[in-house]
C-alpha atoms as a PDB file:
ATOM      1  CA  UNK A   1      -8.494   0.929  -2.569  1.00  0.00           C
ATOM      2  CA  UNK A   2      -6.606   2.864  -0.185  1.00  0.00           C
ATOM      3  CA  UNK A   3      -4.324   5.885  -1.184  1.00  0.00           C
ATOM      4  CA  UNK A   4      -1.127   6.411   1.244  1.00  0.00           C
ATOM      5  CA  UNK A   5       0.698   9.709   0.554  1.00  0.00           C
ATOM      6  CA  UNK A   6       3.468  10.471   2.501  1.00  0.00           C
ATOM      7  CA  UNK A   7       5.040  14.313   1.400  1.00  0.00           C
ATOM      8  CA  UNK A   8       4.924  15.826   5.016  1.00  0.00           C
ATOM      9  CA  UNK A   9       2.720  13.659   6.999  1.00  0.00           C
ATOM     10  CA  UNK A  10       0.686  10.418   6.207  1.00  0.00           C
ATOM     11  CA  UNK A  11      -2.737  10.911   4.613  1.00  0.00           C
ATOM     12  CA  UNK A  12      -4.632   7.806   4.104  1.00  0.00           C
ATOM     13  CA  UNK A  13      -7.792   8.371   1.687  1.00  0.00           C
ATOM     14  CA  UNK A  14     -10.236   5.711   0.037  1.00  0.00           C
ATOM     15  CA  UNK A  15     -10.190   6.273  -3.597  1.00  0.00           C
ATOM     16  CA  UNK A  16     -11.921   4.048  -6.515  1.00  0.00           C
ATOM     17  CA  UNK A  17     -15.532   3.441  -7.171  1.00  0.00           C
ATOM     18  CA  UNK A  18     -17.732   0.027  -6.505  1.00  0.00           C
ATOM     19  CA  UNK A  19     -17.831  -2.481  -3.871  1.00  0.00           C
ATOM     20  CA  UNK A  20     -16.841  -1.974  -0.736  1.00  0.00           C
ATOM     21  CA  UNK A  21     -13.369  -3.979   0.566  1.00  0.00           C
ATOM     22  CA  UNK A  22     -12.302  -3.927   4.387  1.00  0.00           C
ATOM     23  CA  UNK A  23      -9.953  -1.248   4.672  1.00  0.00           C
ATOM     24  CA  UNK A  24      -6.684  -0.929   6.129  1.00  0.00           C
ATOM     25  CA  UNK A  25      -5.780   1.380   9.167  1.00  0.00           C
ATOM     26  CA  UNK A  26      -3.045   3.941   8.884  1.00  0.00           C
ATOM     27  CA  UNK A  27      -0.931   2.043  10.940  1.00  0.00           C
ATOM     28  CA  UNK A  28      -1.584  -1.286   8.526  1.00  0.00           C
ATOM     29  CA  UNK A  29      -0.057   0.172   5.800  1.00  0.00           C
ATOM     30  CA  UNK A  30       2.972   1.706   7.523  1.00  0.00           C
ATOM     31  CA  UNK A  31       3.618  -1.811   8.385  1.00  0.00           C
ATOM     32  CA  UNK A  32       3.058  -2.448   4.928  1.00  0.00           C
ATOM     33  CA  UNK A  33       5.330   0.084   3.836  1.00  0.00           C
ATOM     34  CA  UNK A  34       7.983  -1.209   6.403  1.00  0.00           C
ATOM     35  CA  UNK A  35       7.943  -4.296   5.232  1.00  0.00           C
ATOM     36  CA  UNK A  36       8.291  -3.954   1.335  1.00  0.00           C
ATOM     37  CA  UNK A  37      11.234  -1.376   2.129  1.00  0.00           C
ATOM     38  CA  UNK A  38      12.593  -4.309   4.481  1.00  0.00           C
ATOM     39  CA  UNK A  39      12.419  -6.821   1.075  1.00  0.00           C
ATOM     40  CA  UNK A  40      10.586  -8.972   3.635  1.00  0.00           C
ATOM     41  CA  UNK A  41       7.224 -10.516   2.427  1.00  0.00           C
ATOM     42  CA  UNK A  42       3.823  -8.660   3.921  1.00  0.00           C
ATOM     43  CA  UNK A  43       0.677 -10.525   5.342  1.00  0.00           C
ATOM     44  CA  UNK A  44      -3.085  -8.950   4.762  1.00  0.00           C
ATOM     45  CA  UNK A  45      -3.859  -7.443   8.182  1.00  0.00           C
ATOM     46  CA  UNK A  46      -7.541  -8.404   7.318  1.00  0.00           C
ATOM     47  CA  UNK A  47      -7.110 -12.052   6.779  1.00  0.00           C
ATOM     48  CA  UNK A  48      -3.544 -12.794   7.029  1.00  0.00           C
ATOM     49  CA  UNK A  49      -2.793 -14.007   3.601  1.00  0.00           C
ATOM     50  CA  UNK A  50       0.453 -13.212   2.137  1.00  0.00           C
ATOM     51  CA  UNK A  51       0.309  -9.851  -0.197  1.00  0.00           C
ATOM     52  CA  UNK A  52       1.175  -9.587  -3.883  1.00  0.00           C
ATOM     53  CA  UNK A  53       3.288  -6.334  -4.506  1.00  0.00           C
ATOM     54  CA  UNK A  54       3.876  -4.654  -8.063  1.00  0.00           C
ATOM     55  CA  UNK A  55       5.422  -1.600  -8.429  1.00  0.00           C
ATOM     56  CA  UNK A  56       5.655   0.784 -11.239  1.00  0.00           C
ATOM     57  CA  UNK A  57       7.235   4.288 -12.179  1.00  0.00           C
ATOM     58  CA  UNK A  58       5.336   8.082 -11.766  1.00  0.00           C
ATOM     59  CA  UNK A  59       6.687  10.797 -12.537  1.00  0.00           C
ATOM     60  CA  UNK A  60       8.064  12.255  -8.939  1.00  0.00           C
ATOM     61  CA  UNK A  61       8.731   8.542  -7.599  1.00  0.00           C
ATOM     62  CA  UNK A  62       7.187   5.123  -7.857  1.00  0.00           C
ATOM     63  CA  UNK A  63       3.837   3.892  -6.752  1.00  0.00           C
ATOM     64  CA  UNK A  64       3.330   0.513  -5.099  1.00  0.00           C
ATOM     65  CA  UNK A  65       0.097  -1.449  -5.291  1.00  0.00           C
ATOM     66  CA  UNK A  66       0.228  -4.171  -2.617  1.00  0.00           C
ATOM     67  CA  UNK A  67      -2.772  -6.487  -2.417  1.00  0.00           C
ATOM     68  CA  UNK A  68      -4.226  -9.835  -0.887  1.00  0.00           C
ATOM     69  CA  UNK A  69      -5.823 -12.465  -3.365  1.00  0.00           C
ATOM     70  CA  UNK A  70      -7.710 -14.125  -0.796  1.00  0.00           C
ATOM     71  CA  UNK A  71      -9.455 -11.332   0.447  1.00  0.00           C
ATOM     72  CA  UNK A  72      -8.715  -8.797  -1.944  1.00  0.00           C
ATOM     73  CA  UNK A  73      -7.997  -6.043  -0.249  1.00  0.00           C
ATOM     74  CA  UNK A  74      -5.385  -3.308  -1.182  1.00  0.00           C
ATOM     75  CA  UNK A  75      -3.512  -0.118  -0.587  1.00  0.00           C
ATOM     76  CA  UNK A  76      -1.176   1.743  -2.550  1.00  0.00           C
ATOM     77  CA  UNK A  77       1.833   3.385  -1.340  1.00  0.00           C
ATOM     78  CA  UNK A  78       3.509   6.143  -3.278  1.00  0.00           C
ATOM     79  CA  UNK A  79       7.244   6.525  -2.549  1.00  0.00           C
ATOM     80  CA  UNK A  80       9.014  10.231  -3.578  1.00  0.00           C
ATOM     81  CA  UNK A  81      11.376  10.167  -5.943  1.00  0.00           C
ATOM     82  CA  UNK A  82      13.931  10.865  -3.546  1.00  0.00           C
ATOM     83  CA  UNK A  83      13.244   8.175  -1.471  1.00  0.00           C
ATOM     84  CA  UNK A  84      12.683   6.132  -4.093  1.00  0.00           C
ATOM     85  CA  UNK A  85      15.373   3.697  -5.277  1.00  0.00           C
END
């Protein structure tokens, strides 16, 4: 799973234990990111699929889990509260 903060600057990290998934570039899950914020649907860079999206509340904003069923790869985005809305 990957891990996109954005406070300052972008920091992409691979968090979660077991078996290894492709991963998404930095630039994959701003498109990501641009996307979902567009309410337009996102495609897995990997295979191409469309992506599932669920979102949920934290407490400084809300964290997004976007993933592809075919090939099961994911990233979550975490959105500041005051972007958030």
């Amino acid at each position: 799973m990957l891990v996109l903060d954005r406070k300052e600057y972008p920091v992409l990290t691979r968090t979660g234990p077991g078996r290894w998934t492709p991963g998404y570039t930095l630039d994959d899950a701003v498109r990501i990111r641009r996307r979902l914020a567009a309410h337009e649907p996102a495609t897995c860079p990997t295979c191409g699929d469309p992506m599932v999206a669920a979102a949920g509340p934290d407490t400084d904003g809300t964290i997004w889990l976007v993933r592809c069923a075919r090939c099961e790869s994911s990233v979550v985005l975490r959105e500041p509260a005051a972007a958030a809305s």
